[in-house]
Protein backbone atom coordinates (compact mmCIF):
# COMPACT_ATOMS: atom_id res chain seq x y z
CA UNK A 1 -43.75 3.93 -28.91
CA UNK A 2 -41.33 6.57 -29.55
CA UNK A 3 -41.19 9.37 -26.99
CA UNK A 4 -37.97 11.96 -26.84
CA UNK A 5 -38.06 13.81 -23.89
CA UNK A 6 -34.39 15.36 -23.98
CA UNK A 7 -31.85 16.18 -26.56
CA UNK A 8 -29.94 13.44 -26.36
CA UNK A 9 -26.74 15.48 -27.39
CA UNK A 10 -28.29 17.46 -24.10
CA UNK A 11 -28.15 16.01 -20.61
CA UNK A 12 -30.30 17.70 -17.82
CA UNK A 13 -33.22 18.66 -19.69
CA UNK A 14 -32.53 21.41 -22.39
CA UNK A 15 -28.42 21.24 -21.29
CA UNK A 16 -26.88 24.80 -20.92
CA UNK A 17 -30.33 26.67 -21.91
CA UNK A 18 -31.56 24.44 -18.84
CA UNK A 19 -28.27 25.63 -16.56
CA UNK A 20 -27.76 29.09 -17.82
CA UNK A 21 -30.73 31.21 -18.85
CA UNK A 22 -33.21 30.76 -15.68
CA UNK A 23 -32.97 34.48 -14.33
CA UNK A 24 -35.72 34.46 -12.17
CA UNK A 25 -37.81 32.55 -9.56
CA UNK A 26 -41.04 33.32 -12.22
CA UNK A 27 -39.45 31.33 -15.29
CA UNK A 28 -38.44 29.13 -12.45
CA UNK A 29 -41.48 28.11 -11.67
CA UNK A 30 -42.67 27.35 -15.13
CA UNK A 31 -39.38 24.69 -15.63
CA UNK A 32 -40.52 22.73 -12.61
CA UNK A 33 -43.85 22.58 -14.07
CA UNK A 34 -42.27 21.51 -17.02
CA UNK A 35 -40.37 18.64 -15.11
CA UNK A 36 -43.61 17.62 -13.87
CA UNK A 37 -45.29 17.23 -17.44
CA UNK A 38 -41.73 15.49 -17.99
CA UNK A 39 -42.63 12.87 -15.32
CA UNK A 40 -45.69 12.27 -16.29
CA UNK A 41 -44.36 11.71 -19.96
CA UNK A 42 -41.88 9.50 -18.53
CA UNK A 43 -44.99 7.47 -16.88
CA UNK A 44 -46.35 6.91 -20.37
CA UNK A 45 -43.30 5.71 -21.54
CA UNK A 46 -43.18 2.88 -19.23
CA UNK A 47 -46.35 1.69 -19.66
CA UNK A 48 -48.11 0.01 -22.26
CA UNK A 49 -50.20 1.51 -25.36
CA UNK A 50 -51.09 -1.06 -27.26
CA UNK A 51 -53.99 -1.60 -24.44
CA UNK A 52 -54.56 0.75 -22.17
CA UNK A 53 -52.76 3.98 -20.63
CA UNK A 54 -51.93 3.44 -17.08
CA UNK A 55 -51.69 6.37 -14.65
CA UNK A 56 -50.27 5.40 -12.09
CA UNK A 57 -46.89 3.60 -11.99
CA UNK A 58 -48.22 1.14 -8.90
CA UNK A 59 -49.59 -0.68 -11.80
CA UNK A 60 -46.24 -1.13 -12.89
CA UNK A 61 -44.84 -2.16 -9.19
CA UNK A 62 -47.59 -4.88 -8.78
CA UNK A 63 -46.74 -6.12 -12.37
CA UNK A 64 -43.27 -7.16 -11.31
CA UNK A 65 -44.29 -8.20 -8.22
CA UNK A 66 -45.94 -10.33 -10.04
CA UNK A 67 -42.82 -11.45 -12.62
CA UNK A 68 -43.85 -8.54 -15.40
CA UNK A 69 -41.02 -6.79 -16.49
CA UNK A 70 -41.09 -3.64 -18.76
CA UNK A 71 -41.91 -4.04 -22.55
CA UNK A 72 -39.46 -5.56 -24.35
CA UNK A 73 -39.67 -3.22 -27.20
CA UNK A 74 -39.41 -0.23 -25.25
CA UNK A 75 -35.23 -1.84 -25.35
CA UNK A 76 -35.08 -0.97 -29.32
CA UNK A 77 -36.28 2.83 -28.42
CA UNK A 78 -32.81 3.72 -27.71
CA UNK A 79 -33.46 7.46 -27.89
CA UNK A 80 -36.21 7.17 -25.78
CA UNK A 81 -34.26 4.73 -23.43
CA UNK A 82 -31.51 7.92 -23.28
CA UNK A 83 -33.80 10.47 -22.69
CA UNK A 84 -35.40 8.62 -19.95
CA UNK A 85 -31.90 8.19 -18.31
CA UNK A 86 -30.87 11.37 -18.44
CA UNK A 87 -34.19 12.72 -16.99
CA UNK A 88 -33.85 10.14 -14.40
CA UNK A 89 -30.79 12.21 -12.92
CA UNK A 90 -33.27 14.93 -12.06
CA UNK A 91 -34.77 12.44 -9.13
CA UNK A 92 -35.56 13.67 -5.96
CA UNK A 93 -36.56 12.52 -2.45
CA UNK A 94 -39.19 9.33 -2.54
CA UNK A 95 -39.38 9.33 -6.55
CA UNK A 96 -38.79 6.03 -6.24
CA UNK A 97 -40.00 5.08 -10.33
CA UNK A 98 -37.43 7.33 -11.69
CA UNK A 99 -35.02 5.01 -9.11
CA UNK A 100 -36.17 2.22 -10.96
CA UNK A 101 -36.30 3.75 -14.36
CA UNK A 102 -32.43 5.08 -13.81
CA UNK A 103 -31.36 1.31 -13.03
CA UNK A 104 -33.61 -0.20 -15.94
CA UNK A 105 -32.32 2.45 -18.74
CA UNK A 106 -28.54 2.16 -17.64
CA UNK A 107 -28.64 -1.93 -17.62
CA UNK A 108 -30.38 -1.00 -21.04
CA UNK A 109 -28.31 1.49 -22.71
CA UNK A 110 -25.53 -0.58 -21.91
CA UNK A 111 -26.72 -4.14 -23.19
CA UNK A 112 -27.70 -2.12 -26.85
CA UNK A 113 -24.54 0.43 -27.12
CA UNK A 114 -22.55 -2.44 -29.23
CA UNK A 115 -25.06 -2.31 -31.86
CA UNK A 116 -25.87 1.00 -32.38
CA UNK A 117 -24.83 3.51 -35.48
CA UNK A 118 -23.12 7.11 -34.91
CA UNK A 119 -23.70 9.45 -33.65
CA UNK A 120 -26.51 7.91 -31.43
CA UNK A 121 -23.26 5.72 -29.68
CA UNK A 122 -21.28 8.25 -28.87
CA UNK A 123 -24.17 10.34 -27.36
CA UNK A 124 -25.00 7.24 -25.27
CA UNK A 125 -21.16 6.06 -24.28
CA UNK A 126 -21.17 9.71 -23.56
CA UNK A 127 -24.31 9.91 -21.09
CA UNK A 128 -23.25 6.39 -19.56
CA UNK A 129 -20.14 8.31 -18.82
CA UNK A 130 -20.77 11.70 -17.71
CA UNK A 131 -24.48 11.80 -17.61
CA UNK A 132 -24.75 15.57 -15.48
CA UNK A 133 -22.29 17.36 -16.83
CA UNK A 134 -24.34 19.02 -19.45
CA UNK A 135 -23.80 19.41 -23.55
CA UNK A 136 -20.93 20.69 -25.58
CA UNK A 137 -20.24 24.69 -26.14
CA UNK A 138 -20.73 26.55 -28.97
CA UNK A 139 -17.73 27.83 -31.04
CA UNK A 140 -18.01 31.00 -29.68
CA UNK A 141 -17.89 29.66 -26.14
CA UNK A 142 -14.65 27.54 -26.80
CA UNK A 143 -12.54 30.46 -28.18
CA UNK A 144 -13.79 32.33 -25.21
CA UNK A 145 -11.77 29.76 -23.05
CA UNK A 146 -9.04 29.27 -24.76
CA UNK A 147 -8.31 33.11 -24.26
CA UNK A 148 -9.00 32.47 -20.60
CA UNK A 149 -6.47 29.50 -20.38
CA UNK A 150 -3.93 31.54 -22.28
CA UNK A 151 -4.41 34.59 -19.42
CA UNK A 152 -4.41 32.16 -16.37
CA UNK A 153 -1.16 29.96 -18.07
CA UNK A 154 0.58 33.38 -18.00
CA UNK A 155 -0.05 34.47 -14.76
CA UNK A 156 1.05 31.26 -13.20
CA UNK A 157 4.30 31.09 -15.47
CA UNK A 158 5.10 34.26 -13.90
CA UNK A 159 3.05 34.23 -10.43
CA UNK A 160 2.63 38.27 -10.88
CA UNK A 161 -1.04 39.22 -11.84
CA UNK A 162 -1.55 41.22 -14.84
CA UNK A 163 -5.00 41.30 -14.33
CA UNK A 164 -6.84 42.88 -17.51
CA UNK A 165 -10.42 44.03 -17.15
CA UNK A 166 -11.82 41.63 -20.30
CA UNK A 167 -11.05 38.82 -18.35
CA UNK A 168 -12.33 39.89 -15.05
CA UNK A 169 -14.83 36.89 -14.84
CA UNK A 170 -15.35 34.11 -12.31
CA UNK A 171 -13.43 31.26 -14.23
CA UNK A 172 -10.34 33.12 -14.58
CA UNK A 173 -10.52 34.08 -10.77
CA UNK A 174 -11.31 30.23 -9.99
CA UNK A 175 -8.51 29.00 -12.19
CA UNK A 176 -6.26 30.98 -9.79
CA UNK A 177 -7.95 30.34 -6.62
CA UNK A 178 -7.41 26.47 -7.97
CA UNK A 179 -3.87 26.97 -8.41
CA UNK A 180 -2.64 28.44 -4.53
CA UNK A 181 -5.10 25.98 -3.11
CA UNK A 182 -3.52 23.33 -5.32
CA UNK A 183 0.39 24.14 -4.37
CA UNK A 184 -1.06 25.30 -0.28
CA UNK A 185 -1.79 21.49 -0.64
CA UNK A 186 0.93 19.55 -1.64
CA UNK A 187 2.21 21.97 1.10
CA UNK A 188 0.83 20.43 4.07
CA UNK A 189 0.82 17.02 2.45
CA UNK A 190 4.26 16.56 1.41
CA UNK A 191 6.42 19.48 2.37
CA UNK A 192 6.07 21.22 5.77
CA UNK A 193 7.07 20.45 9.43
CA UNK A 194 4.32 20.28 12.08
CA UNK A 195 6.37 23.63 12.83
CA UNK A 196 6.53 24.93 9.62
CA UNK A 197 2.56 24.57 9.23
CA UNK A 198 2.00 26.05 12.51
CA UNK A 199 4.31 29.31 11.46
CA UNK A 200 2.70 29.21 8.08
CA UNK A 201 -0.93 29.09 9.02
CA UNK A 202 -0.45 31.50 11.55
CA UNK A 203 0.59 33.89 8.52
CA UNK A 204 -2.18 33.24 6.07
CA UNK A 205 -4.79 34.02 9.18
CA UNK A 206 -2.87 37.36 9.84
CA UNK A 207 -3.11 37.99 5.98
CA UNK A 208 0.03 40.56 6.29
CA UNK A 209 3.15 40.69 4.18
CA UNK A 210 4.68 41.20 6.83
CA UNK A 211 4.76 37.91 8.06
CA UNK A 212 7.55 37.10 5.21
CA UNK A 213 10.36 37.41 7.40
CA UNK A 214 8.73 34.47 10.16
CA UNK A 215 7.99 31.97 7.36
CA UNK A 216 10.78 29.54 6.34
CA UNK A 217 12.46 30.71 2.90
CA UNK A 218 10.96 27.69 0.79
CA UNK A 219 7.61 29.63 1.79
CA UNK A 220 8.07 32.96 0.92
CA UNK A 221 7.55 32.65 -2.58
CA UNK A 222 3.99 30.85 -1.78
CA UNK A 223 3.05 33.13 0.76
CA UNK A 224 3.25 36.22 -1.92
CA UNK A 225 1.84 34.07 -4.74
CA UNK A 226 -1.37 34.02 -2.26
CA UNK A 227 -1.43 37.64 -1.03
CA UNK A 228 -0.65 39.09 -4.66
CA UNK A 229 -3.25 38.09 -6.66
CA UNK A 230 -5.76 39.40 -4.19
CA UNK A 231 -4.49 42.74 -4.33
CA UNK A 232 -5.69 43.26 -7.80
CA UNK A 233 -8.49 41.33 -7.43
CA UNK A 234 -9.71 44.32 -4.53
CA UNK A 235 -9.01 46.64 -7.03
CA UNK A 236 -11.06 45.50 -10.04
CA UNK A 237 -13.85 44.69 -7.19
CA UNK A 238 -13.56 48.39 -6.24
CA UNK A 239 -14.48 49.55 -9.55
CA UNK A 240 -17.68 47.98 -9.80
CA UNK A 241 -18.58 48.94 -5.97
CA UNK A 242 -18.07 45.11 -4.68
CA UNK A 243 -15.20 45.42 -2.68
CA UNK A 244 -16.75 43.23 0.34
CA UNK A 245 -16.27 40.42 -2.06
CA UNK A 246 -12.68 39.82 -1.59
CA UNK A 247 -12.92 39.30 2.23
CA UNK A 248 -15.31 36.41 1.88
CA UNK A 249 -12.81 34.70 -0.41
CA UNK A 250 -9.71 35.36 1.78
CA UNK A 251 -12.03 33.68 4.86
CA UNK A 252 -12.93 30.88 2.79
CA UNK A 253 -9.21 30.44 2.31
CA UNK A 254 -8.07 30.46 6.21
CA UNK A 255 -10.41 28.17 7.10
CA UNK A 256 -8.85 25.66 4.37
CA UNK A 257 -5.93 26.86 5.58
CA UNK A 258 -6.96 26.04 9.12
CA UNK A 259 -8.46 22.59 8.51
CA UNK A 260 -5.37 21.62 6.07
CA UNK A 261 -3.48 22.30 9.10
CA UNK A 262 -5.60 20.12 11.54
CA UNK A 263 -5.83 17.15 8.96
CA UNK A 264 -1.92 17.53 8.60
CA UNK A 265 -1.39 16.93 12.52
CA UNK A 266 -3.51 13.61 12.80
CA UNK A 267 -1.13 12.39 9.69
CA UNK A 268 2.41 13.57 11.23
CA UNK A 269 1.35 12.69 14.37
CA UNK A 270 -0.47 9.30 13.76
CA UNK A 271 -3.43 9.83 15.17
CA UNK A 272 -7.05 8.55 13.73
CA UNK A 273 -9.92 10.49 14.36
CA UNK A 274 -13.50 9.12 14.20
CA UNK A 275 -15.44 9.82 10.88
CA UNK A 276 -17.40 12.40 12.65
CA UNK A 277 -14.25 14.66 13.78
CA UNK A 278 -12.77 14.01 10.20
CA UNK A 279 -15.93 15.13 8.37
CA UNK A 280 -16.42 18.64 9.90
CA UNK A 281 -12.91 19.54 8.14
CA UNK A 282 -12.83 17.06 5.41
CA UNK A 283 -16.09 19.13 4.20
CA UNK A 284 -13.98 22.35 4.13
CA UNK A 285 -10.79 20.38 2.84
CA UNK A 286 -12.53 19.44 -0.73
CA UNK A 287 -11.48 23.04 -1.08
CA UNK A 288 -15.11 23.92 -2.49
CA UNK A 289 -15.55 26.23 0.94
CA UNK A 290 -13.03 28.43 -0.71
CA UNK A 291 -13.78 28.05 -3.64
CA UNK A 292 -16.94 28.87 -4.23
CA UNK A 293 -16.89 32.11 -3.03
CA UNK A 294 -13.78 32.97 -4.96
CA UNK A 295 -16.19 31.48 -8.04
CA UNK A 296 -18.83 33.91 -6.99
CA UNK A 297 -16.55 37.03 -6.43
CA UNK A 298 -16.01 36.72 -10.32
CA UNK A 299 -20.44 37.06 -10.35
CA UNK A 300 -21.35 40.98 -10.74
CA UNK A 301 -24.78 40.00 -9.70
CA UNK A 302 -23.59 38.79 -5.98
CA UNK A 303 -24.44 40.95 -3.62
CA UNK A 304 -23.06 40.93 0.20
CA UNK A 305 -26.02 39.30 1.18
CA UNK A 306 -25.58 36.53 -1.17
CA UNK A 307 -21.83 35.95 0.14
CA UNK A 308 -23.33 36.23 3.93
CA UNK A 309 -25.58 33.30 2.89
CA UNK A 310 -23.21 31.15 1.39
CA UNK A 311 -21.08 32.13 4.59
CA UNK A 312 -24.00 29.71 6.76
CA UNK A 313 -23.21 26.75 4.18
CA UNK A 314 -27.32 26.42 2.73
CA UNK A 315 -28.23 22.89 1.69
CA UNK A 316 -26.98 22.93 -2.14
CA UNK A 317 -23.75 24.13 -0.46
CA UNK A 318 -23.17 21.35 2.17
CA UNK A 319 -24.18 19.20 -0.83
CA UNK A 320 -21.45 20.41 -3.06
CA UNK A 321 -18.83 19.80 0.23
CA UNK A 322 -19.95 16.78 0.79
CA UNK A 323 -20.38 15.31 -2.73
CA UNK A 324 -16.50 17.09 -3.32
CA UNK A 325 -15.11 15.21 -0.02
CA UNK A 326 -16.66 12.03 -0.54
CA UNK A 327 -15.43 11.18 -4.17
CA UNK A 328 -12.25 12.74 -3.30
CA UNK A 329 -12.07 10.22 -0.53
CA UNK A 330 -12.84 7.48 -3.11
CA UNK A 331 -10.58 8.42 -6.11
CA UNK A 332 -8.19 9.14 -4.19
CA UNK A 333 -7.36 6.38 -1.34
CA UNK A 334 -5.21 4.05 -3.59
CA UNK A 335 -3.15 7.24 -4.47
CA UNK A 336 -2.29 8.31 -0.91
CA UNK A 337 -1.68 4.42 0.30
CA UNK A 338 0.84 3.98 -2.26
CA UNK A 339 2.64 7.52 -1.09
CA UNK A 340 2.35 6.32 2.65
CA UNK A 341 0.13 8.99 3.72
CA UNK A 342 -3.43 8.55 6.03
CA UNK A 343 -6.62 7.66 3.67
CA UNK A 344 -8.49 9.83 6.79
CA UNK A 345 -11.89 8.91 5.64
CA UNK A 346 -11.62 5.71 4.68
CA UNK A 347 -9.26 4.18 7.34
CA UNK A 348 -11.72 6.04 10.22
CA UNK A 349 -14.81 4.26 8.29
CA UNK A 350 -13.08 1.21 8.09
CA UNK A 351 -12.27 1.30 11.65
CA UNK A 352 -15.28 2.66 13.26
CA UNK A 353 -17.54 0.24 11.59
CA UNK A 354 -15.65 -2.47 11.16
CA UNK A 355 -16.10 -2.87 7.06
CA UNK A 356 -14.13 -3.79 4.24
CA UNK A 357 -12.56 -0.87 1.82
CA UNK A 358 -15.14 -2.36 -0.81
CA UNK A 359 -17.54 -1.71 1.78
CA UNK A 360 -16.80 2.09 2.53
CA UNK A 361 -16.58 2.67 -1.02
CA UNK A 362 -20.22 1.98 -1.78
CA UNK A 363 -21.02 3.67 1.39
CA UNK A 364 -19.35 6.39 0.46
CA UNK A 365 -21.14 6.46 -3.39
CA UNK A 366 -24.66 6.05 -1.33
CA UNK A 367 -24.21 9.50 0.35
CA UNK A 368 -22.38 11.52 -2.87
CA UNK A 369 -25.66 10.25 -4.18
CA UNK A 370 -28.23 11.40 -1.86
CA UNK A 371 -25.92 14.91 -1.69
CA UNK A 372 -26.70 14.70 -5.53
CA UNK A 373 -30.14 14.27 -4.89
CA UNK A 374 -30.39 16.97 -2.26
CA UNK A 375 -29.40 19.13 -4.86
CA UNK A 376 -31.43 18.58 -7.41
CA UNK A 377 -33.90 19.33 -5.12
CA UNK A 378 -32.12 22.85 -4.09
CA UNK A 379 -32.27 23.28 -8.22
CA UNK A 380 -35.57 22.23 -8.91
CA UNK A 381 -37.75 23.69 -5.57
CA UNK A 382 -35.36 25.61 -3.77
CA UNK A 383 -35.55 26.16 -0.26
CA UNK A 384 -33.77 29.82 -0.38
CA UNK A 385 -34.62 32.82 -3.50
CA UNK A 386 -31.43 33.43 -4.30
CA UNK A 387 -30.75 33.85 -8.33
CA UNK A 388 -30.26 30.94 -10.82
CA UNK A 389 -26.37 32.20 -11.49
CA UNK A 390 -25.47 31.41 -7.80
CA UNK A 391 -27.45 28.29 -7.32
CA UNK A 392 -25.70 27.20 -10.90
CA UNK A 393 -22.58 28.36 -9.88
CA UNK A 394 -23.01 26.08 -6.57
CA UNK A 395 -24.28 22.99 -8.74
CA UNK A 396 -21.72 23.29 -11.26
CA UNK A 397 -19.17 22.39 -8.91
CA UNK A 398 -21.14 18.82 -8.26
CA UNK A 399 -20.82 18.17 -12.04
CA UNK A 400 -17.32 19.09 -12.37
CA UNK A 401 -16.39 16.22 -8.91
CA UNK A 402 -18.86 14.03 -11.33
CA UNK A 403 -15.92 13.92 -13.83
CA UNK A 404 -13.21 14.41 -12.28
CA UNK A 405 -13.49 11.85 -9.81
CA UNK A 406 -15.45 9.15 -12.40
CA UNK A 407 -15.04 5.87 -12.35
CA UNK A 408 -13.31 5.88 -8.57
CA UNK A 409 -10.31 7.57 -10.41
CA UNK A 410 -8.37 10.98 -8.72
CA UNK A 411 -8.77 12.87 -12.37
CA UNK A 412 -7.33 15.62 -9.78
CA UNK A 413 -3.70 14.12 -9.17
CA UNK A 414 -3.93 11.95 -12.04
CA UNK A 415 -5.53 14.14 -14.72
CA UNK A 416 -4.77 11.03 -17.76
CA UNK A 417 -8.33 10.31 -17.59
CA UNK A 418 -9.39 14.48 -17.87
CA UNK A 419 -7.07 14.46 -20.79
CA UNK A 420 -10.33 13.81 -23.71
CA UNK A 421 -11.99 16.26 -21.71
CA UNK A 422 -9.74 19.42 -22.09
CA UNK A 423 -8.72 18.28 -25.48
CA UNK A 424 -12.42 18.56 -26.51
CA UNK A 425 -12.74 21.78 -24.73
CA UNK A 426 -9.91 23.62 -25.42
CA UNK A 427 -8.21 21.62 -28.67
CA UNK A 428 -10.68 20.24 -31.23
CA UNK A 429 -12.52 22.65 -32.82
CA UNK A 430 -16.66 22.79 -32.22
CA UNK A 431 -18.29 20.27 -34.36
CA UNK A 432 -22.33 20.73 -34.92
C-alpha cells in the first residue's frame, strides 16, 4: 500500500501554506478536521489490507503484545514511511499511536536512507534532521532576505539606524533585537563587574540617555546602540497608529536585562540555586521574552491587546521559553565548562537530584518535548482566539531552537553547524 499524506519536500502538513495562510479561526477549524482525516489515514496505513481494514489501532497494540510487529513491506514505502513521520510531529497529549508510529518511521527511515535514489534521500536525511522546520522558500522569498540581511549588516556595521520604510517588517526588527541582546550578553557573561552590572542595569530600567555619564566608558557605546534603534522604531510605529508597541518590547528587554543580572550574581558570586529558582529566570534568559514581542512589533495586525496577552506568558508562549531554555541548557553546557563559567541548569539538576550529566540531558530533551507537544496543541486547538500570524510568529521561534540547538550542539555560539543553513537561504539560488 502506497499512501502519501504530506509533501515530502513539505514538513508539517502542507509546509509554509500550512504555517502562513490560516487567517482565521473558520479556515482553522477546517485544518484540524483535516488533521483528523490525516489520523485516520495514518491508521490505515498501519494496518493491514490485504485482509481486513482495522479501525482501531488497539488491534495493533494487542498484536505486538502478542510478538506482531508492523508489515514488513510497509519498510519499502519510503514515501509513505516519510509522510507518516513528519505527520507524527503534529502529536498531541495521549496520542500515544502516533508515539509509536514517530519511533517506528525514524528507526525506519534511517535503516533504508543508504539505499535510496535522489532526491527522495535528501528529502529524508533532511526530515531526519530538521523534521519541523518547514520547506524551502520560493525565489521570490530568498531575494526578499537577502535585501533584509544587506539592511540589518549595515546598520550593525555602523550601529546608527537608517531605518527605511520597505523594510519596516518584523525580521529586520528581530535581527536587531538579536544583535543588543546578543552583545547585552556576552556583557554580563564575560565582561562586567558585579558593580558594573548593577550600574548598568539600573540604566537600561531607567531607559534615559541620560544615564551615559554613570555607566563605565566601555558601556557607553552599548548603552546608545540599545536606546537608538528604538527611537526610530517609535517613529515608524507612530505612523501606522501603533505606538504602544515599542513599550512592550523595551519591557521585554529589562526584564532580560534584570534576570541576566540575577543569573550573573549566582556565577560571580558562586552560589547554586535550586532548579526551581534558576528556571523562573532561565525562562526569560532564552531571550525569547524579549524577543517575541520585538518579533510582533514588526506585525501590523497586533493590536495592544494582543501585546497585553503575550505580556501574561499564554501556554504556546511558556512553551517557546521553555523549549528555548532547555536546549540552550543542553547545547550549550560543554561550551560554558570549557570557559569556566556555571552550567546553571545542569549543575542545579545534577545536584538536586543526584543524576549523571547523561541523565539531565535526556531529562532535559523529555520536557523540550512535551513543551513541543504543548504547542502543537496551542496550534492545532488553541486555547486563546488570537490570529494565526501571532500564534505562528510564537511557534516559529520553537522551530528555529529545533535547529539551532540540533544534535545537542550551541548552533548559537558555534554557528559551524548553521553554516548549510544560511548558505541555502541566503547563497544558493532556489532550486524547484
Amino acid at each position: 500500500m502506497a499512501l502519501t499524506l504530506l509533501d515530502p519536500s513539505s514538513p508539517l502538513v502542507g509546509g509554509d501554506h500550512f504555517i502562513n495562510h490560516i487567517s482565521d479561526f473558520k479556515v482553522l477549524e477546517k485544518y484540524s478536521k483535516t488533521i483528523e482525516v490525516l489520523k485516520n489515514d495514518v491508521r490505515s496505513l498501519l494496518t493491514a489490507p490485504e485482509t481486513k481494514m482495522i479501525d482501531t489501532m488497539n488491534l495493533i497494540n494487542k498484536l505486538e503484545r502478542l510478538g506482531g510487529k508492523f508489515k514488513e513491506r510497509l519498510k519499502s514505502d519510503a514515501k509513505g514511511m516519510l509522510s507518516l513521520y513528519e505527520a507524527s510531529y503534529l502529536r498531541t497529549r495521549g496520542e500515544t499511536i502516533l508515539d509509536e508510529a514517530l519511533a517506528f518511521t525514524t528507526a525506519t527511515l534511517k535503516s533504508m536512507w543508504p539505499t535510496l535514489g535522489s532526491p527522495l534521500k535528501k528529502q529524508v536525511e533532511r526530515a531526519l534532521c530538521s523534521p519541523c522546520t518547514g520547506g524551502f522558500l520560493d525565489l521570490k522569498h530568498e531575494m526578499r532576505h537577502k535585501k533584509e540581511l544587506q539592511q540589518v549588516s549595515r546598520w550593525w556595521k555602523e550601529l546608527g539606524v537608517q531605518y527605511e520604510p520597505q523594510y519596516s517588517c518584523a525580521r529586520v526588527v528581530l535581527a536587531k533585537s538579536i544583535a543588543i541582546a546578543s552583545v547585552i550578553d556576552d556583557t554580563y557573561d564575560a565582561y562586567g563587574t558585579i558593580e558594573e552590572l548593577e550600574v548598568f542595569t539600573e540604566a537600561i530600567q531607567r531607559w534615559d540617555f541620560g544615564e551615559l555619564s554613570r555607566l563605565p566608558e566601555y558601556m557607553r557605546p552599548l548603552y546608545k546602540a540599545i536606546l537608538e534603534p528604538y527611537i526610530q522604531f517609535e517613529e515608524e510605529l507612530a505612523k501606522e497608529g501603533r505606538s504602544y508597541a515599542s513599550y512592550y518590547a523595551i519591557e521585554g528587554l529589562k526584564e532580560l536585562v534584570r534576570y541576566y543580572f540575577e543569573e550573573a550574581k549566582w556565577f560571580l558570586e558562586g552560589n547554586l540555586p535550586s532548579f526551581e529558582e534558576y528556571l523562573k529566570p532561565g525562562l526569560i534568559t532564552s531571550t525569547f521574552g524579549y524577543l517575541v514581542p520585538s518579533s510582533f512589533m514588526g506585525i501590523g495586525s497586533a493590536r495592544k491587546e494582543d501585546f497585553e496577552w503575550l505580556s501574561k506568558k499564554p501556554k504556546i508562549f511558556v512553551a517557546a521559553l521553555t523549549i528555548g531554555r532547555l536546549l540552550d541548557d543542553i547545547g550549550s553546557y560543554e561550551f560554558e565548562m570549557e570557559r569556566g563559567q556555571l552550567a546553571i541548569g545542569v549543575e542545579s539538576y545534577m545536584k538536586e537530584n543526584g543524576v549523571t550529566k547523561e541523565e539531565v540531558m535526556t531529562k532535559f530533551i523529555e520536557l523540550s518535548t512535551n513543551a513541543w507537544i504543548e504547542s502543537n496543541e496551542e496550534m492545532l486547538r488553541p486555547s486563546c482566539y488570537k490570529s494565526w500570524d501571532l500564534l505562528t510568529r510564537i511557534f516559529n521561534f520553537d522551530r528555529v531552537t529545533d535547529v539551532t540547538y540540533k544534535n545537542n550542539e550551541d548552533g548559537y555560539t558555534q554557528p559551524k553547524g548553521l553554516k548549510p543553513h544560511i548558505i541555502a537561504l541566503l547563497v544558493d539560488a532556489f532550486e524547484a
